[in-house]
Each structure stands twice: as structure tokens, then as C-alpha cells.
C-alpha atoms as a PDB file:
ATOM      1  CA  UNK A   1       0.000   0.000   0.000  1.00  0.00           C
ATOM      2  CA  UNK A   2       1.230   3.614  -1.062  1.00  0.00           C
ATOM      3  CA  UNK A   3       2.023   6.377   1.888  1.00  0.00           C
ATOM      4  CA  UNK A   4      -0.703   8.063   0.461  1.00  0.00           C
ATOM      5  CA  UNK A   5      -3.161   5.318   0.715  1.00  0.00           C
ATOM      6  CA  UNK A   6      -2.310   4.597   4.061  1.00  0.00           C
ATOM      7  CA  UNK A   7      -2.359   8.396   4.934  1.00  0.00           C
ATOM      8  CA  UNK A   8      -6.292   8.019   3.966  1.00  0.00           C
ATOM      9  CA  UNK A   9      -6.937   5.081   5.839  1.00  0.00           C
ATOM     10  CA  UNK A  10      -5.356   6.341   9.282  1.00  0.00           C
ATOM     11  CA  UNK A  11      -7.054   9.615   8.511  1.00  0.00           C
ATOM     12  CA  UNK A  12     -10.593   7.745   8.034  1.00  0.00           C
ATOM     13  CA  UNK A  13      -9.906   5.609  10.977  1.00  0.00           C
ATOM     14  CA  UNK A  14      -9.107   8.392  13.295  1.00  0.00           C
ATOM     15  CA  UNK A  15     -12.513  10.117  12.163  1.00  0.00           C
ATOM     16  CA  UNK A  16     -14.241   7.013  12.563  1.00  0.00           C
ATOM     17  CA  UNK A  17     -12.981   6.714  16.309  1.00  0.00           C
ATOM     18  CA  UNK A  18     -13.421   9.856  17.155  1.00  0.00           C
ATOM     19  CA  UNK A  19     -16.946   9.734  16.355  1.00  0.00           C
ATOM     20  CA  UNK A  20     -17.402   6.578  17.621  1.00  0.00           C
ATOM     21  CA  UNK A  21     -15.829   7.781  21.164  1.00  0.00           C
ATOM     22  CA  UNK A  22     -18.436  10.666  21.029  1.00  0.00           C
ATOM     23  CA  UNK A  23     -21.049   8.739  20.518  1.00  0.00           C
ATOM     24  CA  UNK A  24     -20.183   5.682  22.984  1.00  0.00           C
ATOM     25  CA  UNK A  25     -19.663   7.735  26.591  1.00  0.00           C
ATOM     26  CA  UNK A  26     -23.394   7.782  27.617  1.00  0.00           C
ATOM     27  CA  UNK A  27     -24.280   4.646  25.891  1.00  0.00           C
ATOM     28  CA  UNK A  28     -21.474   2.708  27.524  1.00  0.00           C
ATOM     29  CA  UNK A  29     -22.344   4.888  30.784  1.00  0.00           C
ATOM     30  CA  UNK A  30     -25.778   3.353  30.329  1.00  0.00           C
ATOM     31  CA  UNK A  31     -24.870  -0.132  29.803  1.00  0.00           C
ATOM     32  CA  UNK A  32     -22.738  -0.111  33.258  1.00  0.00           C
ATOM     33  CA  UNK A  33     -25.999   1.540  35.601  1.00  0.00           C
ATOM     34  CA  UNK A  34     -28.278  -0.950  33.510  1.00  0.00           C
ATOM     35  CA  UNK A  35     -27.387  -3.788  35.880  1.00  0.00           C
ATOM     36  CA  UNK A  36     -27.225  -1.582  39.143  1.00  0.00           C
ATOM     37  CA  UNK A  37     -30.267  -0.378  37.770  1.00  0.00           C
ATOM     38  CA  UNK A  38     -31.673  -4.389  38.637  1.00  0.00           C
ATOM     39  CA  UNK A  39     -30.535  -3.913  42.219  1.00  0.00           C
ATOM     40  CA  UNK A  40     -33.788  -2.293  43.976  1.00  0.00           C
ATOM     41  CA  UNK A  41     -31.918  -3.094  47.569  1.00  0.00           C
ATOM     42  CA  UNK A  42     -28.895  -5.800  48.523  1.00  0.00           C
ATOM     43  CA  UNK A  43     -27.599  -6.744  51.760  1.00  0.00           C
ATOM     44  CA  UNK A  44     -23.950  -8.561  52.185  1.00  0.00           C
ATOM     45  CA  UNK A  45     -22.153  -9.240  54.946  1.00  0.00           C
ATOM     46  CA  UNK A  46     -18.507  -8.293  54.882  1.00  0.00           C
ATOM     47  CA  UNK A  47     -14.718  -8.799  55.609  1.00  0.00           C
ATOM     48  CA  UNK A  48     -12.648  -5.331  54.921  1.00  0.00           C
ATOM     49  CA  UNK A  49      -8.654  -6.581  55.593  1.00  0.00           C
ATOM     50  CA  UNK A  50      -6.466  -3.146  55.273  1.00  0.00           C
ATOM     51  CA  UNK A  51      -2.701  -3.631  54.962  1.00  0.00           C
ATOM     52  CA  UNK A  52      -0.288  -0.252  55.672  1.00  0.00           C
ATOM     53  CA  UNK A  53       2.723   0.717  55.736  1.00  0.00           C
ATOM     54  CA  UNK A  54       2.301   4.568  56.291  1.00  0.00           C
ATOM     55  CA  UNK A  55       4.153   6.763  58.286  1.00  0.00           C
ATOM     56  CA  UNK A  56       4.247  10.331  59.140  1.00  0.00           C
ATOM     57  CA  UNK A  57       7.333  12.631  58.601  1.00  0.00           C
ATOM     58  CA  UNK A  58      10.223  11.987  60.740  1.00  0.00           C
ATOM     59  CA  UNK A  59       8.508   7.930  62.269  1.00  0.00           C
ATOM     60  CA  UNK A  60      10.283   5.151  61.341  1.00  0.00           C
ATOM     61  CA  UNK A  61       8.658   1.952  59.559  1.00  0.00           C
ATOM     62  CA  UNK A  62       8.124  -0.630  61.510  1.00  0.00           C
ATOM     63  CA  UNK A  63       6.854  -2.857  58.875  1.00  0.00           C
ATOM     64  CA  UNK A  64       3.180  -3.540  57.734  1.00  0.00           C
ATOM     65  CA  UNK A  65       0.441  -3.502  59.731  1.00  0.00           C
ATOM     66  CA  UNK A  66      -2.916  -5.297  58.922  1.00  0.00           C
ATOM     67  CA  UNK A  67      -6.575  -4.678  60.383  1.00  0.00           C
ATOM     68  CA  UNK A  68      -9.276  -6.642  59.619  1.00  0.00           C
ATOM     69  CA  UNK A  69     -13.142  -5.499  60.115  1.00  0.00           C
ATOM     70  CA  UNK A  70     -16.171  -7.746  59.759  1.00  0.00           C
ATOM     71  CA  UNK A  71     -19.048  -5.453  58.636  1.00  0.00           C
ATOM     72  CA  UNK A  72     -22.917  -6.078  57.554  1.00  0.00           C
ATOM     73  CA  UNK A  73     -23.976  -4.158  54.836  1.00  0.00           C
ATOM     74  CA  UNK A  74     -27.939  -3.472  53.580  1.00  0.00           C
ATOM     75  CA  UNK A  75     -28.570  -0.733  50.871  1.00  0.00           C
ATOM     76  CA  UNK A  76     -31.745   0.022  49.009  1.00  0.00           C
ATOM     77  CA  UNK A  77     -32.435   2.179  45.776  1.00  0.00           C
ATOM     78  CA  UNK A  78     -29.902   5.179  45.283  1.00  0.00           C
ATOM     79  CA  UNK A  79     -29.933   7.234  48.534  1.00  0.00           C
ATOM     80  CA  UNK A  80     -30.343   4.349  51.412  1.00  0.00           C
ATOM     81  CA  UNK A  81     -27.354   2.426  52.897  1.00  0.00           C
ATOM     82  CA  UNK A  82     -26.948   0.950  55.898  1.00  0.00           C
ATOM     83  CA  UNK A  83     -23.069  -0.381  57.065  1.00  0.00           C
ATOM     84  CA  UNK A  84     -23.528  -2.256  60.964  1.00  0.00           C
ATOM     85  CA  UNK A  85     -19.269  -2.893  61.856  1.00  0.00           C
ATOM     86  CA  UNK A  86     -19.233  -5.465  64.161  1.00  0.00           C
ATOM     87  CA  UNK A  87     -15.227  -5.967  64.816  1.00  0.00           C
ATOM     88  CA  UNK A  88     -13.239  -4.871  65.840  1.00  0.00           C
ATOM     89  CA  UNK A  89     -15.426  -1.763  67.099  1.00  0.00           C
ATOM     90  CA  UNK A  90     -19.032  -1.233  66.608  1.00  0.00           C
ATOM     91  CA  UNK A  91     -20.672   1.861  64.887  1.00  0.00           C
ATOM     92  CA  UNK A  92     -23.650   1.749  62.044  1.00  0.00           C
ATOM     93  CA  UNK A  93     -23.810   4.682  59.465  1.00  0.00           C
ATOM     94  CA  UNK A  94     -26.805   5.544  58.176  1.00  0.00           C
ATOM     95  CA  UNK A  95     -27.321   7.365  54.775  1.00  0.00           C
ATOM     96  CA  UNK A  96     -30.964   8.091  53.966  1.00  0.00           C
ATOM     97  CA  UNK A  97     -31.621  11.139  51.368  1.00  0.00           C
ATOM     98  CA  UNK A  98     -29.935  14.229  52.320  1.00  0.00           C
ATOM     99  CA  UNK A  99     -29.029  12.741  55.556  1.00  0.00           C
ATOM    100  CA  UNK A 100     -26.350  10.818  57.644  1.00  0.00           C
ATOM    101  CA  UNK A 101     -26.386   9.374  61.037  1.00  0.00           C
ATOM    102  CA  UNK A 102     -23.800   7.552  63.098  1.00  0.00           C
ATOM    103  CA  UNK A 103     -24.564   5.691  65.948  1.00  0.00           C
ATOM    104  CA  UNK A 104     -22.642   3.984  68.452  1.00  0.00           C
ATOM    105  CA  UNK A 105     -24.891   0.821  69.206  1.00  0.00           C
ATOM    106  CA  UNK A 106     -23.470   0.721  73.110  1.00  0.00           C
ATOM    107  CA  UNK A 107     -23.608   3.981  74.253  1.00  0.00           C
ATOM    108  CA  UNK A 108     -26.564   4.799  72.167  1.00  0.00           C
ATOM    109  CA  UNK A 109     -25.277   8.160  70.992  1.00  0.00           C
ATOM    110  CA  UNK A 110     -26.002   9.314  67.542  1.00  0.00           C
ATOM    111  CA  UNK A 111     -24.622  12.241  65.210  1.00  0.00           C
ATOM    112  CA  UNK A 112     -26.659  13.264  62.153  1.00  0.00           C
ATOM    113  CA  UNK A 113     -25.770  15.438  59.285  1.00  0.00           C
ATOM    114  CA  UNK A 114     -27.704  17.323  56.683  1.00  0.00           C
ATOM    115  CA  UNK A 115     -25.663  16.360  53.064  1.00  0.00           C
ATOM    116  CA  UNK A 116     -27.168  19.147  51.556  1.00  0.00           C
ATOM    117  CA  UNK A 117     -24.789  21.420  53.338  1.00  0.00           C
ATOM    118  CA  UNK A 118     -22.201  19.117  50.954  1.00  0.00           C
ATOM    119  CA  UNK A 119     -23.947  19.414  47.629  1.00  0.00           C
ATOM    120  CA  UNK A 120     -20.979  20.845  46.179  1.00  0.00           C
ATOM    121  CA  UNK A 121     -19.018  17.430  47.399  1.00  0.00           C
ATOM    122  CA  UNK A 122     -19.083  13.727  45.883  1.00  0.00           C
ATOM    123  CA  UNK A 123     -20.160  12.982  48.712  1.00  0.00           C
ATOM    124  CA  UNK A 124     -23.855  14.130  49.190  1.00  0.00           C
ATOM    125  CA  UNK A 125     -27.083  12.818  47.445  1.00  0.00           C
ATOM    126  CA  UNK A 126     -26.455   9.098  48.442  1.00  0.00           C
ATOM    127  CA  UNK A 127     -24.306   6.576  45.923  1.00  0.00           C
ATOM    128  CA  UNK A 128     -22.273   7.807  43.782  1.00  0.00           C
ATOM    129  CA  UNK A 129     -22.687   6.459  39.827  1.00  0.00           C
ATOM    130  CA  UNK A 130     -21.328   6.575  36.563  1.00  0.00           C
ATOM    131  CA  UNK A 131     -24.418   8.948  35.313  1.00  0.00           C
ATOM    132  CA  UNK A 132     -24.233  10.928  38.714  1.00  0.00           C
ATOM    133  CA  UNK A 133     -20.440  11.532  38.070  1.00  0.00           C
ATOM    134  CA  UNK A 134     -21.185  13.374  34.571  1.00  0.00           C
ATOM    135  CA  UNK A 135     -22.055  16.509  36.527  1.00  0.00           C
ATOM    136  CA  UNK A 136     -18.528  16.444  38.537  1.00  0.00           C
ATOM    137  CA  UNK A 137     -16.709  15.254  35.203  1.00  0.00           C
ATOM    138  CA  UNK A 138     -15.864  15.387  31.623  1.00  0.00           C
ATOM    139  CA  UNK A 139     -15.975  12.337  29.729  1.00  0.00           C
ATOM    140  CA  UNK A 140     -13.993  10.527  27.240  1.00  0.00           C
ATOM    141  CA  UNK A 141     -13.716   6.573  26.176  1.00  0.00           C
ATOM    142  CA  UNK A 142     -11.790   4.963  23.983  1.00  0.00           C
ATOM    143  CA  UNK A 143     -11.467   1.197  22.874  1.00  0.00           C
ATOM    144  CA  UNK A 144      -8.377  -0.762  23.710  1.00  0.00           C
ATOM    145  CA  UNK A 145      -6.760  -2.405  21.689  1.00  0.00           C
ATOM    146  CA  UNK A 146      -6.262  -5.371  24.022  1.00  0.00           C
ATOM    147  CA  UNK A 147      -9.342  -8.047  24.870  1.00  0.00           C
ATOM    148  CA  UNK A 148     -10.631  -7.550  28.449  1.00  0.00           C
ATOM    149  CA  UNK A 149     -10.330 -10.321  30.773  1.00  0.00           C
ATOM    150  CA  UNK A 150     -13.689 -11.910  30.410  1.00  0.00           C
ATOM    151  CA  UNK A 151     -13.303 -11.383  26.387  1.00  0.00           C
ATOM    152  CA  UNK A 152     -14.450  -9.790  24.293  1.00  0.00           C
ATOM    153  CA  UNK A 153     -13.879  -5.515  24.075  1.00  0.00           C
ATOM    154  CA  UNK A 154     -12.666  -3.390  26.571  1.00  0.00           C
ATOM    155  CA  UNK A 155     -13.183   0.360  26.925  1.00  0.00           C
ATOM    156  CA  UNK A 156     -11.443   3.005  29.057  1.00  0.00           C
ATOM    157  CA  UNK A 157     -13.687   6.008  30.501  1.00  0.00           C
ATOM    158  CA  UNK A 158     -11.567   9.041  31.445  1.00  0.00           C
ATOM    159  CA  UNK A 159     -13.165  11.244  33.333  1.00  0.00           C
ATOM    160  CA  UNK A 160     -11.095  14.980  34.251  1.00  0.00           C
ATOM    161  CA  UNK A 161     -13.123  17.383  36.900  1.00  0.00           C
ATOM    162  CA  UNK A 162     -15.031  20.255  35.870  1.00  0.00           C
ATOM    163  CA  UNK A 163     -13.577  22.041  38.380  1.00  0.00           C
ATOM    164  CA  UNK A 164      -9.807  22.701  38.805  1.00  0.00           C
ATOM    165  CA  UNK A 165      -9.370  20.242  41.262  1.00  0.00           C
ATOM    166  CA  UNK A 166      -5.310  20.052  43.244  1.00  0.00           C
ATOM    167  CA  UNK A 167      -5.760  16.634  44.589  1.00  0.00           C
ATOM    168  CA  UNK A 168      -7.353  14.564  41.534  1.00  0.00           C
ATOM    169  CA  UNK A 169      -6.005  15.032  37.503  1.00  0.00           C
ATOM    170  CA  UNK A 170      -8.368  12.576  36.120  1.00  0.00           C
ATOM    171  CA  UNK A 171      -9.840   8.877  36.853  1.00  0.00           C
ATOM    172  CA  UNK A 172     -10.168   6.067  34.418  1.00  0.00           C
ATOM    173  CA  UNK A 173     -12.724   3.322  34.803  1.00  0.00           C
ATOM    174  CA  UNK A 174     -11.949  -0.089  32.688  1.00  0.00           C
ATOM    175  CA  UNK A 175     -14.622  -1.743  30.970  1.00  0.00           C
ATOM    176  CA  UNK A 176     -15.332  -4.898  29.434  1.00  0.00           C
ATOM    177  CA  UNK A 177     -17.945  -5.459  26.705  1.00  0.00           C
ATOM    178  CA  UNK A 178     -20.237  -7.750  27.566  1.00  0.00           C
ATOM    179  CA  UNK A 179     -20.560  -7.920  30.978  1.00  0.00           C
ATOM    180  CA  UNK A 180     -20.516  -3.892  30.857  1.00  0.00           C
ATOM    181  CA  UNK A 181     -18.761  -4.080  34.628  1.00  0.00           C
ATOM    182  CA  UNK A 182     -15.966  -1.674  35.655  1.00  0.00           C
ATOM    183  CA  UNK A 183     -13.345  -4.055  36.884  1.00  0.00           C
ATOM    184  CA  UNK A 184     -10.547  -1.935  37.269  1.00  0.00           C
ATOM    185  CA  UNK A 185     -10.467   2.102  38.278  1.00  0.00           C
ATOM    186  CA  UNK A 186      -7.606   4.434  38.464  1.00  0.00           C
ATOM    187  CA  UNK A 187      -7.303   7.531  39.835  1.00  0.00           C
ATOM    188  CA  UNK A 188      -4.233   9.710  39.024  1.00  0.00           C
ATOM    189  CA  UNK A 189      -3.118  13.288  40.853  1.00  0.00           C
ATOM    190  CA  UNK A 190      -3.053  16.099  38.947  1.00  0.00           C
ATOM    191  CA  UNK A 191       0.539  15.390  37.757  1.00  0.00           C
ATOM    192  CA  UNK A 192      -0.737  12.087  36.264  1.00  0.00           C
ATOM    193  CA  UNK A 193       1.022   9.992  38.885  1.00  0.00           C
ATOM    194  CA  UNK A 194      -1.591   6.667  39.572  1.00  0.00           C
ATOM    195  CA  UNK A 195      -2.522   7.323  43.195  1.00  0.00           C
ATOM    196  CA  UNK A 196      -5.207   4.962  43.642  1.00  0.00           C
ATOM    197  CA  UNK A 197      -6.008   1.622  41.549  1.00  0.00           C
ATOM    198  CA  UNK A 198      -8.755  -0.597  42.645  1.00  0.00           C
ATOM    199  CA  UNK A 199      -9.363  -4.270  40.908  1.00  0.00           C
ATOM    200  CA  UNK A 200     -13.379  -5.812  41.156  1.00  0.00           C
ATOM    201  CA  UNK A 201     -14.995  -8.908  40.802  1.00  0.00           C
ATOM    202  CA  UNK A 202     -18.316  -9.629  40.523  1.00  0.00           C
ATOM    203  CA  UNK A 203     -20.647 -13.162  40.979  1.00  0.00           C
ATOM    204  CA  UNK A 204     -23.879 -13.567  39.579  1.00  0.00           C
ATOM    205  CA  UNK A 205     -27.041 -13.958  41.068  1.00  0.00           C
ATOM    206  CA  UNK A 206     -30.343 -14.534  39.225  1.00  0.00           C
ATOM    207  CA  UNK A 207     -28.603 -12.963  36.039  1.00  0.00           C
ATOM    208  CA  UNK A 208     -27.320  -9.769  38.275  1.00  0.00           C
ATOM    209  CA  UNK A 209     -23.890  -9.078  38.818  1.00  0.00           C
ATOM    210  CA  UNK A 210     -23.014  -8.343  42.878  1.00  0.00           C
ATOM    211  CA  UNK A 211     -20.022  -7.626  44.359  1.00  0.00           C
ATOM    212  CA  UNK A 212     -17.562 -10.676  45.332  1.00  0.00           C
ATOM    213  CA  UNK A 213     -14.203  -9.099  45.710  1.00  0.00           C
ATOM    214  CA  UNK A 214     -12.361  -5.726  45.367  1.00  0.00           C
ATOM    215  CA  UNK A 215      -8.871  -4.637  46.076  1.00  0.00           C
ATOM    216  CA  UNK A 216      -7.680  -1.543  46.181  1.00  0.00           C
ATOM    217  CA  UNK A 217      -4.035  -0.294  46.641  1.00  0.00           C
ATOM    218  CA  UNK A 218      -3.546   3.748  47.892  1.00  0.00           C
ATOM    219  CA  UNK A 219      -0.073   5.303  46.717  1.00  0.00           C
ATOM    220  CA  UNK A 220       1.346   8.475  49.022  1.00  0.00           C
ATOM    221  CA  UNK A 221       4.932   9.992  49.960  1.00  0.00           C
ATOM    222  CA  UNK A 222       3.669   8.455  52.893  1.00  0.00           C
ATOM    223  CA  UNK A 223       3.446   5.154  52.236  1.00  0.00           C
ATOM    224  CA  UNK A 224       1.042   2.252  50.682  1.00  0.00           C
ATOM    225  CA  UNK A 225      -1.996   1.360  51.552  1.00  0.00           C
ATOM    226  CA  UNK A 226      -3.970  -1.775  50.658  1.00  0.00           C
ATOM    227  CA  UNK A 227      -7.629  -2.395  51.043  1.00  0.00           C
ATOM    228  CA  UNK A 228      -9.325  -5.726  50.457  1.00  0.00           C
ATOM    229  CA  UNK A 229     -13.018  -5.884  50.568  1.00  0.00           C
ATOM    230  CA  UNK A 230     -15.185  -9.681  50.241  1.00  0.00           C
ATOM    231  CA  UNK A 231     -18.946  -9.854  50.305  1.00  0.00           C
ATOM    232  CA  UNK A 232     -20.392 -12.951  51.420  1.00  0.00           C
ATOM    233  CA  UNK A 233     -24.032 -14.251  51.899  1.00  0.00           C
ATOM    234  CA  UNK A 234     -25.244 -11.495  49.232  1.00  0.00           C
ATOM    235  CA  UNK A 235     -28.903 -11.347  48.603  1.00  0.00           C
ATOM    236  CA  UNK A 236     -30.727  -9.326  46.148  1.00  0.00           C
ATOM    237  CA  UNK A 237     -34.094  -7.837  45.722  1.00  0.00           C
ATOM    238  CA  UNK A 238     -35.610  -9.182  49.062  1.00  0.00           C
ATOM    239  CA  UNK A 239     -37.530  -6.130  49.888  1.00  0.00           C
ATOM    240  CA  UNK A 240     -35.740  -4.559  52.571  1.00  0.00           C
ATOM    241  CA  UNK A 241     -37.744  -2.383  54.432  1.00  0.00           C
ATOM    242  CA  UNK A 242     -37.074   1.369  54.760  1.00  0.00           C
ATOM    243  CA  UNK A 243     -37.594   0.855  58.666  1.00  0.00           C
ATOM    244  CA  UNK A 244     -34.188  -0.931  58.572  1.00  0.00           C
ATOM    245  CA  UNK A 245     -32.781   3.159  57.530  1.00  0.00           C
ATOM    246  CA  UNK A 246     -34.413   5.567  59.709  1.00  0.00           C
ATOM    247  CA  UNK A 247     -32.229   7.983  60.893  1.00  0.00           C
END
């Protein structure tokens, strides 16, 4: 093939990708909340094992140290969790709406907080989501040219703040094709430096995907910091009762 031939066909590929990016954010965006879109409420019960290393200026390492914290988690629609830690302390948190309590089950004392006060934040309005994260981010994908790990295509969604933000640069969720599942995310500082990647798997349950594993490892000056998360006994769809999230 001449130069000039294969000038034309990089140029008409490029077009066609580009156009094919613009056109794939929200549908792929869809594709991921159509199965959290199945979950109308879930309840796991879960094992959170954190490994560190960290260390403040001028302290000395003295090696890693590991905590591990069994948890039971129920959550219903988009704005109503529930998280009961029952090792190696107890608390439950409460998110309902605009609101968040947290309660310390012996003592009986309980602090709530109005999230509307936070609108501004990632934080407030309940879960956060790929469609929910469009009005924090700009949006990008691109095909790779690798298969992902359960076949088939993968895509990468970059997502850079709106705002001028001096902690985050961008984050990048990987996904593949046909289970349309994030199972990787990477967050990078400002200076494009990865600072936090987290891995996910997911088990089926009555043709849903749910949670089995995720693992995420934190990058500082400080130090490294790995999170493990398993969910076990997960049930879906049971009709949890919004008694089981008054604040």
C-alpha cells in the first residue's frame, strides 16, 4: 500500500474513532448503571482486611500492619445504605436522602448530618454512579486495543473534573464489553502519577452481577496502603424495608 493510501486510511480511521468515542460515553455509561439499575436493595455481609505501611514525617517503619473489620452491609435504591461494623469496634452509618447518622450501638449516641450542606461534594445525594459523576466530570472513552479479561472488548472512561481540582487530575474506569462491569479504576493526581487503583470482581445472582471481591491499593509519599473488601451471603431484591434506615 502507497504512503498516500495509508495516509487516507489512518485519517478515516481516526474520524471514525473519534466519532465513535463521542457517541459511545453515555451509551457505555448506560450499559454499566443498567445492571445496578436491577438492584432495587442488597444486603452482604462483609470482611474489609487493610494492609499499611504509612508513616508520618520523621517515624520510622516498623513494617506492615494489617486490620481486619467484619461489617454487615444493607442498601436500598440510590440514597439508602446501611453499614452495621461489628469488629473490631461497633458503629452503624446511616445514609438516607440528604441525611447521615452515626450511631454507636453501646452507648446509644447518635450524630446526624444534613448532606445538603455538601452538595458541592461527591459525597452528598447518596451513591455515587457513573451517570451521577457526569455533573462532577468530563468524559472521554476509547477502545483498547487489548481483549478484556472476560473477552471480548474493553473500553477506558476518562473522566477529568469540571472544576480545577489540586488533589485529583483525572480517573479512568476499565470496561469490558459484555458484561458492561468496571473491573478496574484508576485515579491519578493532577501530575498524572496513579494514586489509587482498585481491581473488582463480581458473581452472579439470578442474572445480576453483585459484588464478590475488590482490592484496592492507595499510593502516598507516605506510604502504601492496601484495602481488600469480600462480600459474602449477598442477597438481592428481598424487599428490605425502609424501617431498617431511619435515621
Amino acid at each position: 500500500m502507497s504512503k498516500k493510501m495509508l495516509l487516507i486510511a489512518a485519517t478515516i480511521l481516526l474520524a471514525f474513532s473519534a466519532r465513535a468515542a463521542d457517541l459511545s460515553v453515555d451509551e457505555i455509561i448506560s450499559k454499566v448503571q443498567a445492571n445496578q439499575d436491577k438492584i432495587q436493595d442488597l444486603y452482604a455481609e462483609t470482611t474489609t482486611t487493610m494492609t499499611t505501611d504509612l508513616a508520618m514525617p520523621g517515624q520510622e517503619r516498623s513494617g506492615p500492619q494489617k486490620n481486619v473489620q467484619k461489617a454487615r452491609l444493607w442498601a436500598k435504591g440510590a440514597d439508602k445504605t446501611k453499614t452495621e461494623v461489628l469488629s473490631p469496634t461497633k458503629q452503624i452509618t446511616i445514609t438516607n436522602g440528604d441525611r447521615l447518622a452515626v450511631i454507636d450501638p453501646v452507648s446509644g449516641q447518635k450524630t446526624v448530618q444534613d448532606l445538603k450542606k455538601k452538595s458541592g461534594t461527591l459525597a452528598a445525594g447518596g451513591q455515587m454512579t457513573l451517570e451521577k459523576a457526569k455533573e462532577f466530570f468530563y468524559f472521554s472513552v476509547r477502545q483498547t486495543a487489548a481483549a478484556s479479561a472476560e473477552g471480548g472488548a474493553a473500553y477506558i472512561i476518562t473522566g477529568v473534573p469540571k472544576q480545577r481540582n489540586q488533589f485529583m487530575g483525572k480517573i479512568e474506569f476499565y470496561v469490558g464489553g459484555k458484561s458492561w462491569l468496571p473491573a478496574k479504576i484508576m485515579i491519578y493526581d493532577p501530575k498524572s502519577k496513579p494514586m489509587t487503583q482498585t481491581e473488582l470482581e463480581y458473581s452472579s445472582i439470578d442474572n445480576v452481577y453483585v459484588p464478590l471481591k475488590n482490592r484496592s491499593v492507595v499510593s502516598s509519599p507516605l506510604g502504601k496502603m492496601e484495602v481488600a473488601v469480600e462480600y459474602d451471603a449477598v442477597k438481592i431484591n428481598r424487599g428490605i424495608s425502609d424501617d431498617e434506615f431511619k435515621i
